[in-house]
C-alpha atoms as a PDB file:
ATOM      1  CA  UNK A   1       2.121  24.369 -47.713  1.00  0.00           C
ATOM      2  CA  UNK A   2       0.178  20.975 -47.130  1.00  0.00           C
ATOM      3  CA  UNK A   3       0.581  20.425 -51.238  1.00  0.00           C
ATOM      4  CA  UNK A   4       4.427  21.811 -51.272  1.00  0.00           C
ATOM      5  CA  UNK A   5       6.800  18.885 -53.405  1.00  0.00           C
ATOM      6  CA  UNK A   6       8.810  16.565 -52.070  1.00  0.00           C
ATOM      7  CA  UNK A   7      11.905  16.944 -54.053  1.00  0.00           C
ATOM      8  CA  UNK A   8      12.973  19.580 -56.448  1.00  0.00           C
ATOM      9  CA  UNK A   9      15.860  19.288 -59.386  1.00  0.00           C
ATOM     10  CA  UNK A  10      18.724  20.829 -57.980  1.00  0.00           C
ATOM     11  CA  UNK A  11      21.361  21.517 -60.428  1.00  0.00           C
ATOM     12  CA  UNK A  12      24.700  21.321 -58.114  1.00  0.00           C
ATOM     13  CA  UNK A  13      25.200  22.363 -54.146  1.00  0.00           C
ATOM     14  CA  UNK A  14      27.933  24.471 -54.450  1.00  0.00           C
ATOM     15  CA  UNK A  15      30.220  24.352 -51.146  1.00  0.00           C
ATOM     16  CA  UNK A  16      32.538  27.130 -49.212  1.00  0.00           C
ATOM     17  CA  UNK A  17      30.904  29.935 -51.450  1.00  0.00           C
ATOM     18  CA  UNK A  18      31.966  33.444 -50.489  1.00  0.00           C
ATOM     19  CA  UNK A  19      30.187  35.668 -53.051  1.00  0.00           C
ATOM     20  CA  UNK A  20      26.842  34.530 -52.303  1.00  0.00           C
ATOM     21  CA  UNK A  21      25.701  36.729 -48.956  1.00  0.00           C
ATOM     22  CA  UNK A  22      28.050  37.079 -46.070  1.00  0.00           C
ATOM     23  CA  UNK A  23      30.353  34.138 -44.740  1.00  0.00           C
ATOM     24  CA  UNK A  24      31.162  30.937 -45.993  1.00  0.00           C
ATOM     25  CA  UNK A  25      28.055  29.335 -47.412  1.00  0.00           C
ATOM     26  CA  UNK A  26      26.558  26.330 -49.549  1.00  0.00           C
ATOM     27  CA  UNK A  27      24.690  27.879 -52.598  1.00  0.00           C
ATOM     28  CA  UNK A  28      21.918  25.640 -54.020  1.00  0.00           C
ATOM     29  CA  UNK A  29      20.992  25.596 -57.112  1.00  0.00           C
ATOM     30  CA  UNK A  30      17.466  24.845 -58.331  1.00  0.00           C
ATOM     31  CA  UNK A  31      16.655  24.232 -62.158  1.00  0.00           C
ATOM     32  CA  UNK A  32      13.918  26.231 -63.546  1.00  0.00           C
ATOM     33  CA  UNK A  33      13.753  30.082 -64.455  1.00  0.00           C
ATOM     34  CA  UNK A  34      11.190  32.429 -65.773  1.00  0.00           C
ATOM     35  CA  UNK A  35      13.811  34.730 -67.538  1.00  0.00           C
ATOM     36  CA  UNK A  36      15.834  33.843 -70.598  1.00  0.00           C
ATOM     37  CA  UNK A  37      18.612  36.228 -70.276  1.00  0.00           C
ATOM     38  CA  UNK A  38      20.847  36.418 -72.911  1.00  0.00           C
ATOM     39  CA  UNK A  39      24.428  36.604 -70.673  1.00  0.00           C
ATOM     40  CA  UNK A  40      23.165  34.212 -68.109  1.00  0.00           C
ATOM     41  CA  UNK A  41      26.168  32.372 -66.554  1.00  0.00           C
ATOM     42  CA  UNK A  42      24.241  29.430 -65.535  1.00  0.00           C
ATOM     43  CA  UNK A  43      22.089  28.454 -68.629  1.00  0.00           C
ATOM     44  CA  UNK A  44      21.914  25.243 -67.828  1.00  0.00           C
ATOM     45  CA  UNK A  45      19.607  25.847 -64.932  1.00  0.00           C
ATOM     46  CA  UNK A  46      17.048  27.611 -67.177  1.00  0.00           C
ATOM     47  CA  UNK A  47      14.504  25.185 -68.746  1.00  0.00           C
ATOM     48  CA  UNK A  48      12.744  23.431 -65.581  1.00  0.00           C
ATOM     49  CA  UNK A  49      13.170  20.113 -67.185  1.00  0.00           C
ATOM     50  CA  UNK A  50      16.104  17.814 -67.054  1.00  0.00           C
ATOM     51  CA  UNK A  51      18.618  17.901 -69.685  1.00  0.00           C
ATOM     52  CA  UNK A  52      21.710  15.647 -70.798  1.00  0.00           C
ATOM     53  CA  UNK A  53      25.288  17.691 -70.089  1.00  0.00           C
ATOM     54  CA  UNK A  54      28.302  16.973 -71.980  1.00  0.00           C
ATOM     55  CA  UNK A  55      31.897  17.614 -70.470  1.00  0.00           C
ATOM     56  CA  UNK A  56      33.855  16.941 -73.453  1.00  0.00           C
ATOM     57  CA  UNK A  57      37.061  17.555 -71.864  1.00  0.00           C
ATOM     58  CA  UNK A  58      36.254  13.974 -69.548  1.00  0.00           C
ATOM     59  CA  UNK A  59      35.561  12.101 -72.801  1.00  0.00           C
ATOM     60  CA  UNK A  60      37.969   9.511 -73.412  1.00  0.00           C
ATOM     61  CA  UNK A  61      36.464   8.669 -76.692  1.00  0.00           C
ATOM     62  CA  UNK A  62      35.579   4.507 -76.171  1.00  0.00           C
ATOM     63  CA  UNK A  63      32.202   5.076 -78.106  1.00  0.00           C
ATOM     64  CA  UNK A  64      30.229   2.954 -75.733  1.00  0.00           C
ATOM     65  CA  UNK A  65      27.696   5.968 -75.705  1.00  0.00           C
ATOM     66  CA  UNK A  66      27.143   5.340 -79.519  1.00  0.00           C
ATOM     67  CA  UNK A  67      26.244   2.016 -79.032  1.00  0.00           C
ATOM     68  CA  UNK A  68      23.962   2.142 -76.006  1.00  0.00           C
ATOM     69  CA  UNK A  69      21.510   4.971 -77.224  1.00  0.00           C
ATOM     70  CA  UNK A  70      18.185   3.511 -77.698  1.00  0.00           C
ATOM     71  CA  UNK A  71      17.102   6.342 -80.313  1.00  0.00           C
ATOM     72  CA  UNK A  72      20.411   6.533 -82.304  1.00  0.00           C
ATOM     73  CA  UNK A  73      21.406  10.427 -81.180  1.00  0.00           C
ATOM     74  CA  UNK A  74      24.846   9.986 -80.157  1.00  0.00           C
ATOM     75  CA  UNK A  75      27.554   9.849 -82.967  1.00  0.00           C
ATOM     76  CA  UNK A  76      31.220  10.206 -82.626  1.00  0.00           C
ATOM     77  CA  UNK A  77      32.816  12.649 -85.298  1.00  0.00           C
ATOM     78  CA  UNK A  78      37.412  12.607 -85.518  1.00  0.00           C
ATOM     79  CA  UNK A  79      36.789  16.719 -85.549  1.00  0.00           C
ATOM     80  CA  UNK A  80      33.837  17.119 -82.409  1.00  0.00           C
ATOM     81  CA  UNK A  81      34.083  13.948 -80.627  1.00  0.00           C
ATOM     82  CA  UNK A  82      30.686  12.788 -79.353  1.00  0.00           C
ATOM     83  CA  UNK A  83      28.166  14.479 -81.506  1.00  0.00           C
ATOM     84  CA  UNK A  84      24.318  14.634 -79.755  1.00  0.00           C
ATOM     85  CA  UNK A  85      21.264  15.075 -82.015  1.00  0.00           C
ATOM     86  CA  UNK A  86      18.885  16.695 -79.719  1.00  0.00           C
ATOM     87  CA  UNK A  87      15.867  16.675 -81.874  1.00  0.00           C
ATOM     88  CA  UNK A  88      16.577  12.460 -81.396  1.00  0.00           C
ATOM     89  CA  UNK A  89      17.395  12.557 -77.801  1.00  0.00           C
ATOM     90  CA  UNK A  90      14.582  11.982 -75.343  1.00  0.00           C
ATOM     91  CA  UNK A  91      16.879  12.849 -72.473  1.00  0.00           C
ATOM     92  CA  UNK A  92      16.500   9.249 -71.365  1.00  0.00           C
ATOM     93  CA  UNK A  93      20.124   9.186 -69.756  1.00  0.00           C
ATOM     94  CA  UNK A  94      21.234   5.909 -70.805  1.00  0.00           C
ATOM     95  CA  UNK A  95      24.144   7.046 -71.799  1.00  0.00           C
ATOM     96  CA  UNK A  96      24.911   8.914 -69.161  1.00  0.00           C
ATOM     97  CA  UNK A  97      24.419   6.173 -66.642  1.00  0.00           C
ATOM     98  CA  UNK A  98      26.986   4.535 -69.122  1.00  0.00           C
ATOM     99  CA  UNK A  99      29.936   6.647 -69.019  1.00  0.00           C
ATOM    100  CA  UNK A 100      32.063   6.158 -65.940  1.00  0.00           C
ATOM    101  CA  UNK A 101      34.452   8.995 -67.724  1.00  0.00           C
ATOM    102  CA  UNK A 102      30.954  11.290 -66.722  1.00  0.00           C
ATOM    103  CA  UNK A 103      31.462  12.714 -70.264  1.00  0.00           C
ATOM    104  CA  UNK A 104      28.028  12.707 -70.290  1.00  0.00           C
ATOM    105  CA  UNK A 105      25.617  13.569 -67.438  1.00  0.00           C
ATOM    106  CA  UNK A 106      22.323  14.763 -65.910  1.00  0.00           C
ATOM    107  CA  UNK A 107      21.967  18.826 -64.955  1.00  0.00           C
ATOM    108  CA  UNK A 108      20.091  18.266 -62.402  1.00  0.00           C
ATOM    109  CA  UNK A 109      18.894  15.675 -59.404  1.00  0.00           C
ATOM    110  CA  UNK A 110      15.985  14.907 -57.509  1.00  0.00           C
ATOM    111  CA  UNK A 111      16.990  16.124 -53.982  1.00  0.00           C
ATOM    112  CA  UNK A 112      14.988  16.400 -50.538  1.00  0.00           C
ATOM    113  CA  UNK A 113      15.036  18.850 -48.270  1.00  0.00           C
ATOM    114  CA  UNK A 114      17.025  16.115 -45.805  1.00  0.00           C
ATOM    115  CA  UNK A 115      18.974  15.678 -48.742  1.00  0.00           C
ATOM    116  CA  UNK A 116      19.660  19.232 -49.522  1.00  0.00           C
ATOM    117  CA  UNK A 117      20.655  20.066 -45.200  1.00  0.00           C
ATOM    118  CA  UNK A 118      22.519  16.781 -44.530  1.00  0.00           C
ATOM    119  CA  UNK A 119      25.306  18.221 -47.416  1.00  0.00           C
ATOM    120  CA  UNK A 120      24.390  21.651 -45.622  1.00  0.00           C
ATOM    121  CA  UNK A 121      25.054  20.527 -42.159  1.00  0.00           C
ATOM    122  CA  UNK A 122      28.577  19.183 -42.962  1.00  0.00           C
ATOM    123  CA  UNK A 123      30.064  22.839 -42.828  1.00  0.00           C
ATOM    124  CA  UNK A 124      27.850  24.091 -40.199  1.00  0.00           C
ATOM    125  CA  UNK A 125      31.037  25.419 -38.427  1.00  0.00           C
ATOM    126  CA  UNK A 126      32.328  27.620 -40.940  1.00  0.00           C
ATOM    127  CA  UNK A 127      29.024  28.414 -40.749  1.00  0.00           C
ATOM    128  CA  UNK A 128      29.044  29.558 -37.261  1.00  0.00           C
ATOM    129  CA  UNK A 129      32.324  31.307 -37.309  1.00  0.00           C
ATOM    130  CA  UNK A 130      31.612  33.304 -40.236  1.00  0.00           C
ATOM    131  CA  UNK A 131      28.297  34.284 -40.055  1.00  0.00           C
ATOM    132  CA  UNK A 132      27.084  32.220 -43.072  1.00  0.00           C
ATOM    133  CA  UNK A 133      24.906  29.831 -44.084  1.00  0.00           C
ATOM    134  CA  UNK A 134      23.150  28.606 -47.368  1.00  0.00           C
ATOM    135  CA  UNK A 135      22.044  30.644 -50.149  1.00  0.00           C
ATOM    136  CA  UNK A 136      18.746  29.127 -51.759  1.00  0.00           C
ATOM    137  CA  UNK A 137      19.221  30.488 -55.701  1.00  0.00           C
ATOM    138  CA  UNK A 138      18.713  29.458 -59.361  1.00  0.00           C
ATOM    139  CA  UNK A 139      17.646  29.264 -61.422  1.00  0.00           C
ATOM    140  CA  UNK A 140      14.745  31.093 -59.363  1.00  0.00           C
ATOM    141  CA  UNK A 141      13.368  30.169 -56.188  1.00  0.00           C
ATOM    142  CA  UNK A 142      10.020  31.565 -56.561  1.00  0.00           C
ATOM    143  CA  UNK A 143       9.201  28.345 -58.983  1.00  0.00           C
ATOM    144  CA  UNK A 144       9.462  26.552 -56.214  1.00  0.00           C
ATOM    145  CA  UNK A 145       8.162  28.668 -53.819  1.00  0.00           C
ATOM    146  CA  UNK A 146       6.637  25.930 -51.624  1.00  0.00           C
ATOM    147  CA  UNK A 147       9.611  24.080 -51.270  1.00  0.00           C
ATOM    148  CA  UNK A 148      12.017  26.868 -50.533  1.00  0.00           C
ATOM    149  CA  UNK A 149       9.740  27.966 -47.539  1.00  0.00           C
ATOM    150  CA  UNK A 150       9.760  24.147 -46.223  1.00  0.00           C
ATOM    151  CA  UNK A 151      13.378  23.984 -46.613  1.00  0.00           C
ATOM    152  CA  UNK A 152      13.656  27.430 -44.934  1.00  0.00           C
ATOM    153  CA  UNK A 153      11.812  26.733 -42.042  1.00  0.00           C
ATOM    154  CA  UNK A 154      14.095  23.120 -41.741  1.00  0.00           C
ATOM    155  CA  UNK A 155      17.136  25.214 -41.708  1.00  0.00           C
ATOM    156  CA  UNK A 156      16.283  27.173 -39.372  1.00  0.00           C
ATOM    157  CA  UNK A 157      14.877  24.100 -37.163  1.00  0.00           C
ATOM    158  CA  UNK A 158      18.657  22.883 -37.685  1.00  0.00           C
ATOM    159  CA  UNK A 159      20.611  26.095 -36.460  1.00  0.00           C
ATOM    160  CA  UNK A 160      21.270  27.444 -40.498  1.00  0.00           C
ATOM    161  CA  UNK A 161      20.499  30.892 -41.475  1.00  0.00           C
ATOM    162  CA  UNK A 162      19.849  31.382 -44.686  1.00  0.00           C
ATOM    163  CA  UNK A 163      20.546  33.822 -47.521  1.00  0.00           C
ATOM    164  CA  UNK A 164      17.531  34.121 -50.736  1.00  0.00           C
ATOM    165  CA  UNK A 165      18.836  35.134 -54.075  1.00  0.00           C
ATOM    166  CA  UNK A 166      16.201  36.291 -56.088  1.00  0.00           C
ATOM    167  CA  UNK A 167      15.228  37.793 -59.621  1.00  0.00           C
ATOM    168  CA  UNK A 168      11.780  38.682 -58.251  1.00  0.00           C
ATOM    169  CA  UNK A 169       9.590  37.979 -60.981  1.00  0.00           C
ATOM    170  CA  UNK A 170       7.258  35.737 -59.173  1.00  0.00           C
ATOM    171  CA  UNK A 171       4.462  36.124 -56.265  1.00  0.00           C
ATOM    172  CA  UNK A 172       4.593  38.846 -54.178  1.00  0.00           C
ATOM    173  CA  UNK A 173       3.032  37.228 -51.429  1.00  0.00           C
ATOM    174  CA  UNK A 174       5.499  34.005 -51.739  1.00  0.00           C
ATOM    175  CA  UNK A 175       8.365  36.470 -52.212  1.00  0.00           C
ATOM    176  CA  UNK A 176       7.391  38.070 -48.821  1.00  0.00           C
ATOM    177  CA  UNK A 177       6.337  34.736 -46.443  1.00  0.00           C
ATOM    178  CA  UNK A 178       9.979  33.976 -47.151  1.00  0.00           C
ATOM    179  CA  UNK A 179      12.095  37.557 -46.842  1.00  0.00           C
ATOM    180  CA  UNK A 180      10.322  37.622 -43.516  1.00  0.00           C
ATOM    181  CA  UNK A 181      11.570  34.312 -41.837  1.00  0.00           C
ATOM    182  CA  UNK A 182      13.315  35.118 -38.786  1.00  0.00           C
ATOM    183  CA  UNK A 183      16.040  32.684 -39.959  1.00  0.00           C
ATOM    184  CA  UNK A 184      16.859  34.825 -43.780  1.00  0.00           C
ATOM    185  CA  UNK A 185      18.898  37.441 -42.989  1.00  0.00           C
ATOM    186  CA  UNK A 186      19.818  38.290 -46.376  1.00  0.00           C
ATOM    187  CA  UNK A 187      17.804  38.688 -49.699  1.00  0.00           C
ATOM    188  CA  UNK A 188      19.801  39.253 -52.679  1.00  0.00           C
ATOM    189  CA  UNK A 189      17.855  40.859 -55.607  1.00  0.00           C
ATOM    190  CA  UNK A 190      18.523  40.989 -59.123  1.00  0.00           C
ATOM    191  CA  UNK A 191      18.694  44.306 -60.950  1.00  0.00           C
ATOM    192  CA  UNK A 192      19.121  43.445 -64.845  1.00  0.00           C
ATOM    193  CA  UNK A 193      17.812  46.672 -65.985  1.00  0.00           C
ATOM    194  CA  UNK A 194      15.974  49.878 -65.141  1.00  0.00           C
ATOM    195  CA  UNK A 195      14.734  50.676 -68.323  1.00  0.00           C
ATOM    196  CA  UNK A 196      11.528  48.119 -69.325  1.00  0.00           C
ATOM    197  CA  UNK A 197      12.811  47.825 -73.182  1.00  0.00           C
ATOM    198  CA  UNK A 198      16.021  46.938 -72.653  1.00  0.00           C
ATOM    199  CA  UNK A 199      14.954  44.317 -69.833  1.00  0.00           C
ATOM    200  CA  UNK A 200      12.173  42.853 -72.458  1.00  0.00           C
ATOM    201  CA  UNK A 201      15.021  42.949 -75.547  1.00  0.00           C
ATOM    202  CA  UNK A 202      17.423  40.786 -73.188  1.00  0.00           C
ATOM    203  CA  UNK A 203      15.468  38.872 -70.491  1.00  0.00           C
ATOM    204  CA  UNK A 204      12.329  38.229 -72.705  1.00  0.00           C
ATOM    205  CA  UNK A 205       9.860  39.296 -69.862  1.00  0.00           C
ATOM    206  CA  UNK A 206       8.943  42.693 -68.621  1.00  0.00           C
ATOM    207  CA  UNK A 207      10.586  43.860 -65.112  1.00  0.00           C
ATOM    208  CA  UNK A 208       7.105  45.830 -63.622  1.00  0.00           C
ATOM    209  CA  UNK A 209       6.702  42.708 -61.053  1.00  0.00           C
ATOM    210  CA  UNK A 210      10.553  42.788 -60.698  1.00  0.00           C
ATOM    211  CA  UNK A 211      10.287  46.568 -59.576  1.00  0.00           C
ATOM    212  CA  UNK A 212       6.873  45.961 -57.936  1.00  0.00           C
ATOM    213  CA  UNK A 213       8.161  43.332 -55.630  1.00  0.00           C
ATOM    214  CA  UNK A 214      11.120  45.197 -54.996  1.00  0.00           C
ATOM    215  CA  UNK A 215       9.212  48.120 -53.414  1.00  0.00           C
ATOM    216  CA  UNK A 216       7.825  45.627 -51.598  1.00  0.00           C
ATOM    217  CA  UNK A 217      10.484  44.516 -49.690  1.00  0.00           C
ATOM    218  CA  UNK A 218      12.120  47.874 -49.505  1.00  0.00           C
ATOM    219  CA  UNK A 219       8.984  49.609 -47.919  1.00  0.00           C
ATOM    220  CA  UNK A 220       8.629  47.025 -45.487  1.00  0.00           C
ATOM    221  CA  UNK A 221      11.488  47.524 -42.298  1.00  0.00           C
ATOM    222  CA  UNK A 222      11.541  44.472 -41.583  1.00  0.00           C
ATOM    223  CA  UNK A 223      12.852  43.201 -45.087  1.00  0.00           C
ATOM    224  CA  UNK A 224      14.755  46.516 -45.868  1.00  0.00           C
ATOM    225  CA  UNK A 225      18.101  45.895 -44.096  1.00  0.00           C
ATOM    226  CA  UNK A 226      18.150  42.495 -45.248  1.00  0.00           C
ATOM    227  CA  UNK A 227      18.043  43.291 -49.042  1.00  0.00           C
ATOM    228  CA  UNK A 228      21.003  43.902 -51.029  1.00  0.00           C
ATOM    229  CA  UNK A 229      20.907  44.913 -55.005  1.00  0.00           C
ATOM    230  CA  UNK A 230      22.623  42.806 -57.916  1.00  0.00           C
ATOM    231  CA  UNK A 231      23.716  44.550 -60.917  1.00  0.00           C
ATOM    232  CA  UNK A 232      25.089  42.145 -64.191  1.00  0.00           C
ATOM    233  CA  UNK A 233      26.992  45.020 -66.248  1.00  0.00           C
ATOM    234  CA  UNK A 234      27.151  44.345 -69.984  1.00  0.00           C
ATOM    235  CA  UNK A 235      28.961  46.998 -71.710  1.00  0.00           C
ATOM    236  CA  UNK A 236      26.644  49.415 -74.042  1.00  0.00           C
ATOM    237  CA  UNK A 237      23.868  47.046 -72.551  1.00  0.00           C
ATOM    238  CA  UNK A 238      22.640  48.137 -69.322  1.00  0.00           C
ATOM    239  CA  UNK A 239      26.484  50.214 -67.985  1.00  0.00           C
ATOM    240  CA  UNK A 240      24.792  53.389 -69.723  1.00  0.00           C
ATOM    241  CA  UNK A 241      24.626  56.508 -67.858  1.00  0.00           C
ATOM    242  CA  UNK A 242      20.883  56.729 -68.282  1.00  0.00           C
ATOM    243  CA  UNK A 243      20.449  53.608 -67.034  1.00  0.00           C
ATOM    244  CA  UNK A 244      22.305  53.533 -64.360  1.00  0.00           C
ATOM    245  CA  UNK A 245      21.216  56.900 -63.290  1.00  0.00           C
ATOM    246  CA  UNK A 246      17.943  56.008 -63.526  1.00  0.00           C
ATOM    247  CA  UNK A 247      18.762  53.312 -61.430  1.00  0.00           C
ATOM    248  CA  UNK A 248      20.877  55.107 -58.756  1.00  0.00           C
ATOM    249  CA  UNK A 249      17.590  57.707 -58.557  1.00  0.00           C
ATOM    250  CA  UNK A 250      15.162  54.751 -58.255  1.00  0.00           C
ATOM    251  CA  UNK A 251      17.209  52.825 -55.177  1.00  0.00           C
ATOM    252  CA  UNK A 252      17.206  56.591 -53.632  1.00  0.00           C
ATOM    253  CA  UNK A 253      13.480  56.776 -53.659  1.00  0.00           C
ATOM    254  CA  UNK A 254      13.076  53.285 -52.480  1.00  0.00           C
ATOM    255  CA  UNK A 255      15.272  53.597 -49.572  1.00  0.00           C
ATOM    256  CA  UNK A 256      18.083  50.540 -51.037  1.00  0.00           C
ATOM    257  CA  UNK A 257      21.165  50.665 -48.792  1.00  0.00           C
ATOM    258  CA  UNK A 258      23.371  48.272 -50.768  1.00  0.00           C
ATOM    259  CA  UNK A 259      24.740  47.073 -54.401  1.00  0.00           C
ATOM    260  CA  UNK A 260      27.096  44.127 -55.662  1.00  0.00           C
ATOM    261  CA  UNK A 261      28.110  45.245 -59.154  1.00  0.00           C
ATOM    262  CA  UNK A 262      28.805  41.942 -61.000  1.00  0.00           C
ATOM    263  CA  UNK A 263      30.592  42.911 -64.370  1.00  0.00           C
ATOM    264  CA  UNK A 264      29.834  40.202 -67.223  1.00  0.00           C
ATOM    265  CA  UNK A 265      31.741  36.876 -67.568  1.00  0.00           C
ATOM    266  CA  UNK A 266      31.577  34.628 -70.469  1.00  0.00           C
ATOM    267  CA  UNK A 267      30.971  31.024 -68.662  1.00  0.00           C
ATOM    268  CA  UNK A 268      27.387  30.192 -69.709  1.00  0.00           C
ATOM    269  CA  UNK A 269      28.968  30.340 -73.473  1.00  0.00           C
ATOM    270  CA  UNK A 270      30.238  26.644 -72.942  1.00  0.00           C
ATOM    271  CA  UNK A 271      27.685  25.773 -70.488  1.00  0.00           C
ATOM    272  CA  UNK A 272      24.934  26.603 -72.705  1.00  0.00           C
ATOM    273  CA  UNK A 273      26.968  24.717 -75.944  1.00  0.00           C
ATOM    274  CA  UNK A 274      27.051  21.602 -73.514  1.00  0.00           C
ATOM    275  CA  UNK A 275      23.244  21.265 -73.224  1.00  0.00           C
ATOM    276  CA  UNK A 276      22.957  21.844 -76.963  1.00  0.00           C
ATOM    277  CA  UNK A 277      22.322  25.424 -77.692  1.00  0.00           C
ATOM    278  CA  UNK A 278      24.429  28.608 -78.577  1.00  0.00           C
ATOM    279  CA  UNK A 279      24.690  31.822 -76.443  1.00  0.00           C
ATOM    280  CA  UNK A 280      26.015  35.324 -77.589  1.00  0.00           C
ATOM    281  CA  UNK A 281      28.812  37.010 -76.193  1.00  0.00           C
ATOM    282  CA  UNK A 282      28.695  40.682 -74.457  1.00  0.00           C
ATOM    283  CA  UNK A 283      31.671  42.494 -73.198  1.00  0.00           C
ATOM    284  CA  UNK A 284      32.748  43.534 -69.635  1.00  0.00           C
ATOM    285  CA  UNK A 285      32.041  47.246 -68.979  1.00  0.00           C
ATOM    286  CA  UNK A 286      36.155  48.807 -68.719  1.00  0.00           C
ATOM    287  CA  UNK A 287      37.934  48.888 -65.846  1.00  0.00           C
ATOM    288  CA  UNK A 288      37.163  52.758 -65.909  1.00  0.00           C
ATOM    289  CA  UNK A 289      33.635  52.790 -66.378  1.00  0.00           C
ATOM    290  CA  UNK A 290      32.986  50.221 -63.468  1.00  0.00           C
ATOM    291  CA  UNK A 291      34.693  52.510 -61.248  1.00  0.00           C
ATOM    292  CA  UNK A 292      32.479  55.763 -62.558  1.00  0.00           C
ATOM    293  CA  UNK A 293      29.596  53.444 -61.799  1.00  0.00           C
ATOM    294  CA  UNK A 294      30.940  52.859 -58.588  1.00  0.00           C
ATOM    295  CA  UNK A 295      31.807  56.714 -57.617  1.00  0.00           C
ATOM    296  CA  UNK A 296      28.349  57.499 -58.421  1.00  0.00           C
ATOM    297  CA  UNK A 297      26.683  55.150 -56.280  1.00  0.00           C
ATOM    298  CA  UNK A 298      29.087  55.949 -53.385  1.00  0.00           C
ATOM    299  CA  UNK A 299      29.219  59.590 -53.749  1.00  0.00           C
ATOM    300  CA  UNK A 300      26.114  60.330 -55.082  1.00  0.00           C
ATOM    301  CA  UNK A 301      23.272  57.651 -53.944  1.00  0.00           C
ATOM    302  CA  UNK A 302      25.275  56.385 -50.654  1.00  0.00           C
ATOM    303  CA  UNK A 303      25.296  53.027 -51.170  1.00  0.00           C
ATOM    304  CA  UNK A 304      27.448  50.492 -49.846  1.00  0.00           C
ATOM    305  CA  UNK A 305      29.000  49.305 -53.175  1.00  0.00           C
ATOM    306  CA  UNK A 306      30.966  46.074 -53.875  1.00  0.00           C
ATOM    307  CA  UNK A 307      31.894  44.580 -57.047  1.00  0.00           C
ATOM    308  CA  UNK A 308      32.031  41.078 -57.499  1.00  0.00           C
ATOM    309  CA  UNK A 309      34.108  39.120 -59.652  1.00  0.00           C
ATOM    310  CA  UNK A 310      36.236  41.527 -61.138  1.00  0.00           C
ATOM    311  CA  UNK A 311      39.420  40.338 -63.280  1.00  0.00           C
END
């Protein structure tokens, strides 16, 4: 770890989180993510690079942006307001830095671990009384692989468990160092889908490491209990009943003892128009079919089901 960064780009610490593991938690997210999937709700985090945010709803419209850009890519238009030409911008944040409206902004920050645990530390007693903690996600942690164990290890030097959330395409060997810290008590693990076309067609990688490293942890007891599934449901996407029988069959053979169902929400739409690109839209899986899904892995696989954020 002698060579692990100093600082990573976090994107936003996200404070009294409940759907993130068990408790009340901070959630940290890092910038940076191997998989370019098509309903992810946090698309700015993707690209490991900084990028320039708009939040057109804080613009006040005083045009000071337009006149500080050094490379002429900001414009103001009666119909769209500010107007960013991203094959001019060179993401050098001048503008940014100029509006106090924060109409314009950074993703991400250059944050320590000290940096990360002092905003940490500040709820350590809901914490405490809740059996929380943070959640290190993305994103995905195993980019920064180094630095997540180092911030681990600081957490736990500090009184904090911690909670990994994880799509699992990265090293095995990182993946495990971490799941078995004494201080992680929780590992949550994305499922996107079962069935390797569909997860090339909508993530753009292939899940056979995903799967791999998920038989990992589930054949090793000491990482078993602590891992719990994460299903995004896109309706005719990945809600099928092939799928998810395939998928009920798999956790049965791998010994997985519990699943958050997460049926799709449309926030990365704007996020993703905000940093200059344009993300399709999927449906939620009905009311009817996420409770079918549900039944079945109660009933059938005997899994400890919950589904989270359901409107």
């Amino acid at each position: 770890m002698k060579n692990a960064p100093e600082s990573v780009f976090v994107g936003s610490l996200q404070k009294f989180s409940v759907e993130d593991g068990p408790g009340i938690r901070t959630t940290v997210f890092m910038k940076g993510c191997p998989l370019r999937c098509k309903w992810c709700h946090n698309p700015e985090l993707i690209d490991s690079q900084q990028q320039l945010i708009q939040s057109p709803n804080n613009c006040i419209g005083c045009g000071y942006c337009v006149e500080i850009c050094p490379q002429g890519a900001v414009t103001m238009s009666p119909q769209e307001g500010v107007v960013i030409d991203r094959n001019k911008c060179d993401v050098c944040l001048v503008c940014a830095d100029g509006c106090y409206a924060k109409a314009l902004r950074p993703v991400a920050k250059w944050m320590t671990i000290d940096e990360i645990l002092c905003v940490a530390e500040q709820d350590k007693g809901f914490y405490d009384n809740t059996g929380g903690g943070i959640t290190v996600s993305g994103g995905e942690i195993l980019l920064h692989a180094e630095f997540v164990s180092r911030l681990i290890d600081e957490a736990g030097r500090r009184g904090i468990n911690v909670c990994i959330d994880t799509c699992g395409f990265g090293n095995a060997q990182a993946l495990m160092e971490m799941a078995l810290k004494e201080n992680v008590t929780d590992i949550l693990y994305d499922m996107k889908s079962i069935d390797e076309a569909v997860h090339r067609t909508y993530t753009g990688v292939s899940n056979q490491l995903i799967l791999d490293n998920l038989r990992m942890l589930a054949a090793d007891g000491r990482t078993v209990d602590k891992l719990t599934m994460r299903m995004p449901l896109m309706k005719g996407v990945n809600d099928t009943d092939d799928i998810i029988t395939r998928t009920g069959e798999f956790y049965r053979e791998i010994g997985v003892r519990r699943v958050n169902l997460l049926p799709y929400h449309n926030l990365g739409i704007s996020k993703k128009r905000n940093v200059g690109g344009t993300q399709e839209e999927f449906e939620q899986p009905t009311e009817e079919r996420l409770t079918e899904i549900e039944i079945y892995f109660k009933n059938e696989i005997n899994l400890k089901v919950e589904i989270l954020g359901r409107v």
